[in-house]
Protein backbone atom coordinates (compact mmCIF):
# COMPACT_ATOMS: atom_id res chain seq x y z
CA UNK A 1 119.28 -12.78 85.15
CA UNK A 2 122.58 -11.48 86.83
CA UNK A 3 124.38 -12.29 83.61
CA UNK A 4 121.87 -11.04 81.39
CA UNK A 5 122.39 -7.76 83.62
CA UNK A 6 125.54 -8.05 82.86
CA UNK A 7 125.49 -7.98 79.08
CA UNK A 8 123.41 -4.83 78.92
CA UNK A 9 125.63 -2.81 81.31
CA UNK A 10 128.32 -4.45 78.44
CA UNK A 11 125.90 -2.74 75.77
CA UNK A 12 125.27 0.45 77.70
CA UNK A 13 129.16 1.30 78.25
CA UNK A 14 129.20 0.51 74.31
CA UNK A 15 126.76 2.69 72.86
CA UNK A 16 127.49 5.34 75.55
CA UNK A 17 131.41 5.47 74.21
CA UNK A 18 129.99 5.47 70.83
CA UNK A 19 127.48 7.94 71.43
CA UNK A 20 130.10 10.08 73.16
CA UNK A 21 132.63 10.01 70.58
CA UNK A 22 129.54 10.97 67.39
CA UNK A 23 129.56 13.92 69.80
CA UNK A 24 132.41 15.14 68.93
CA UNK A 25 131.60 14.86 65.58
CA UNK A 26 129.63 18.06 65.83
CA UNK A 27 132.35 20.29 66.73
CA UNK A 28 134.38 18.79 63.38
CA UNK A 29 131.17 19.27 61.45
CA UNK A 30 130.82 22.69 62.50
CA UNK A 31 134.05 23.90 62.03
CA UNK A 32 134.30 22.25 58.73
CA UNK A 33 131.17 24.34 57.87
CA UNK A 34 132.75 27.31 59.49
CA UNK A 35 135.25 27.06 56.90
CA UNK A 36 133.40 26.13 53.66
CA UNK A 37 131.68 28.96 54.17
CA UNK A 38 134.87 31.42 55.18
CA UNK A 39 136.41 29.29 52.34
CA UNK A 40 133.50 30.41 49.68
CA UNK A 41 134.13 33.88 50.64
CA UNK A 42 137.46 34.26 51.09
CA UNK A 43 138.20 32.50 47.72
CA UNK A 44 136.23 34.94 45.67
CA UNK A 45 138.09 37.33 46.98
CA UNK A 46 141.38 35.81 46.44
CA UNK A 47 140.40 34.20 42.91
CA UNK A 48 141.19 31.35 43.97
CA UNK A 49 138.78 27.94 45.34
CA UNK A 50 139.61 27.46 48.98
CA UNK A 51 136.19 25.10 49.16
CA UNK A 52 135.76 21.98 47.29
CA UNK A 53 132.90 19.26 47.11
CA UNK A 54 135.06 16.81 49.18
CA UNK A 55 134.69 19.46 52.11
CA UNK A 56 130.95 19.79 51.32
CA UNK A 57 130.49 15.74 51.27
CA UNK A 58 132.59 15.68 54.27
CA UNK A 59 130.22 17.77 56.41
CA UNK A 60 127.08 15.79 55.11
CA UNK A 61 128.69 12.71 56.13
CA UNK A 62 129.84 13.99 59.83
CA UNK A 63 126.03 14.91 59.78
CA UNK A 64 125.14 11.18 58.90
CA UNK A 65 127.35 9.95 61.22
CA UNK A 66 126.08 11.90 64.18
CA UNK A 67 122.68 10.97 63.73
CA UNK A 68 123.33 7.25 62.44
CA UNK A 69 126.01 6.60 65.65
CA UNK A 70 123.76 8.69 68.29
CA UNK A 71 120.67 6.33 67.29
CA UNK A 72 121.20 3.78 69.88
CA UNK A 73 122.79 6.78 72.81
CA UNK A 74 119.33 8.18 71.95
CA UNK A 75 117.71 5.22 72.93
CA UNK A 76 119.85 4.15 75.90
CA UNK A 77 119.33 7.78 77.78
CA UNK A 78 116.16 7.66 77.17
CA UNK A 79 116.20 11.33 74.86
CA UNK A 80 114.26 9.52 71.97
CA UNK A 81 110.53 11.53 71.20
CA UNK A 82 108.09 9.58 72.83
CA UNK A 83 104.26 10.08 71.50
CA UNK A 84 102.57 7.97 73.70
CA UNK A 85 99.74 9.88 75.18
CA UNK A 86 99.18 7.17 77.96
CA UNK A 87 103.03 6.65 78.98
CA UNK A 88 102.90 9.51 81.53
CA UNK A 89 100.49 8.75 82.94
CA UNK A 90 101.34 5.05 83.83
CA UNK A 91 103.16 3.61 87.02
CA UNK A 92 106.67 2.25 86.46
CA UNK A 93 105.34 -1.13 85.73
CA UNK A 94 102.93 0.12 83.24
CA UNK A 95 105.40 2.15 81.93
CA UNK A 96 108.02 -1.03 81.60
CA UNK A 97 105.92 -3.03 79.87
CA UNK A 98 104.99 -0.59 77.52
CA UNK A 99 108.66 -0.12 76.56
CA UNK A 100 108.97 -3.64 76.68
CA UNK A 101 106.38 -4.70 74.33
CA UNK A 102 107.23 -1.37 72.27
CA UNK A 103 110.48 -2.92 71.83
CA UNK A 104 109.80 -6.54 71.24
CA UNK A 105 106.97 -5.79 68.72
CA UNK A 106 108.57 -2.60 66.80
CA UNK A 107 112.31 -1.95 67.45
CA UNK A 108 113.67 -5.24 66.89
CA UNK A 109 111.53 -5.87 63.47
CA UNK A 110 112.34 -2.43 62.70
CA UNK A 111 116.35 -2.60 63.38
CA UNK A 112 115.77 -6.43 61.53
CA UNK A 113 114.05 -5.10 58.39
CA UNK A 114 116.85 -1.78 57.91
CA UNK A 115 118.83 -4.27 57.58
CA UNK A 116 117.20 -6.28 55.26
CA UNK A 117 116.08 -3.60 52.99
CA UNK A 118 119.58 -1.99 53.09
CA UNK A 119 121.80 -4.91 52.90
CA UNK A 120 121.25 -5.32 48.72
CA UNK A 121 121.91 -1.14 48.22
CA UNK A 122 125.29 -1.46 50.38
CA UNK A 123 126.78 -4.92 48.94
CA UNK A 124 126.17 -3.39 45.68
CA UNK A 125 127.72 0.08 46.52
CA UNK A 126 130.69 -1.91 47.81
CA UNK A 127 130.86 -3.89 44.81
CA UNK A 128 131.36 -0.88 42.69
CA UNK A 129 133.21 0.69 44.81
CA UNK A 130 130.66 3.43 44.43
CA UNK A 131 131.90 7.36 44.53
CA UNK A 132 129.74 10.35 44.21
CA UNK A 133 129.01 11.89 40.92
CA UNK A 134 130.23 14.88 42.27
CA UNK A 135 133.97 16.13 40.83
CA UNK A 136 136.05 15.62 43.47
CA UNK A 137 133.42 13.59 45.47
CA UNK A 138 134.03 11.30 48.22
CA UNK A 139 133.41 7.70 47.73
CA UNK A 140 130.02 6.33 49.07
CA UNK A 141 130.29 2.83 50.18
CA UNK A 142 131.73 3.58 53.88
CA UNK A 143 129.37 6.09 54.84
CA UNK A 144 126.85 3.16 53.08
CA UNK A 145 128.08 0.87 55.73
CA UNK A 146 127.26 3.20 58.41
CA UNK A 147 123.64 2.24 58.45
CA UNK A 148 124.64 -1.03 58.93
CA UNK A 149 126.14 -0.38 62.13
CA UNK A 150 123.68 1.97 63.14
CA UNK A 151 120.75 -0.62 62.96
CA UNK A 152 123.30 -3.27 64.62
CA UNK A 153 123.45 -0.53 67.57
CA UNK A 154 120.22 -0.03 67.98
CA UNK A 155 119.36 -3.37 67.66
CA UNK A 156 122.08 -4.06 70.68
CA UNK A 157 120.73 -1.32 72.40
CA UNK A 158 116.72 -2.44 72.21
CA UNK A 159 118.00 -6.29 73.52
CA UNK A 160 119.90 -4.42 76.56
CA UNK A 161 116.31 -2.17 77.54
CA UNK A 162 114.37 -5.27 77.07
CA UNK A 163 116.83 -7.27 79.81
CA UNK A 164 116.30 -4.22 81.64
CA UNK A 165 112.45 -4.02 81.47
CA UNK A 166 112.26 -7.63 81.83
CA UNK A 167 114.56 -7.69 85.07
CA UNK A 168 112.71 -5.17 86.45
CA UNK A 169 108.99 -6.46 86.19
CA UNK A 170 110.54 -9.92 88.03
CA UNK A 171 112.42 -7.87 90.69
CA UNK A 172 111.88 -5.30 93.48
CA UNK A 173 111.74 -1.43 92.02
CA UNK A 174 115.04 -0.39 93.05
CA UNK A 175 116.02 -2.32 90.13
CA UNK A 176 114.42 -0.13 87.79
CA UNK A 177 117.39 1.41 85.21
């Protein structure tokens, strides 16, 4: 169990950096926005186009990013939306095996199936080396990939609160995460 432990404090420090560093990615989004929209303006004015679809793109993708990367922080501190009328009002053992089974039955199969059901769309965005329509556009297939590696997270992520769940219904509850 100790080096089962291990590997989810391993996965924890993981999706914490990862988390941490999508974080920033809302500063760069917003002041990206900032200046689309100072661009818009200020363009008009000069006649000339200080915006340009690439910029626009760029934001929707720092937008993607934040909430594909954050996915499996989320999950990890615990800021997901629960909708469990009966959680709260469990003990901590009720309340670790309903996470537990929650994660065994749903969250894996879930993570398991996004992949499955996105793998053909990104191999074949890759294989075209797909760009938007858009003139100017930003190609597609990284941001593509991104889902991909935010279902790989999360799966990560739902293996290291199962150890933890598990570890803590066979130990004493100090050992609750």
């Amino acid at each position: 169990m100790r080096r089962l432990l291990a590997l989810s404090r391993g996965i924890d420090r993981w999706t914490g950096a990862v988390g941490r560093a999508s974080s920033w990615l809302v500063l760069a989004m917003v002041l990206l926005g900032a200046f689309n929209a100072l661009g818009r303006y200020l363009g008009r004015y000069l006649g000339s186009n200080l915006s340009s679809n690439a910029y626009l793109e760029l934001q929707w993708y720092m937008f993607s990013l934040i909430f594909l990367l954050g996915a499996a922080h989320a999950l990890r501190s615990g800021s997901h939306v629960r909708v469990d009328v009966l959680f709260g009002r469990l003990g901590p053992r009720g309340q670790a095996w309903v996470d537990l089974v929650g994660t065994v039955i749903f969250l894996v199969p879930f993570c398991l199936f996004g992949f499955w059901v996105s793998w053909p769309s990104i191999a074949s965005s890759w294989r075209v080396l797909e760009v938007s329509p858009d003139p100017g556009g930003l190609p597609r297939y990284p941001i593509k990939t991104m889902i991909l590696a935010c279902f790989a997270l999360l799966l990560l992520q739902a293996v290291s609160e199962a150890i933890k769940r598990i570890a803590f219904l066979r130990g004493p509850p100090e050992a609750h995460p």
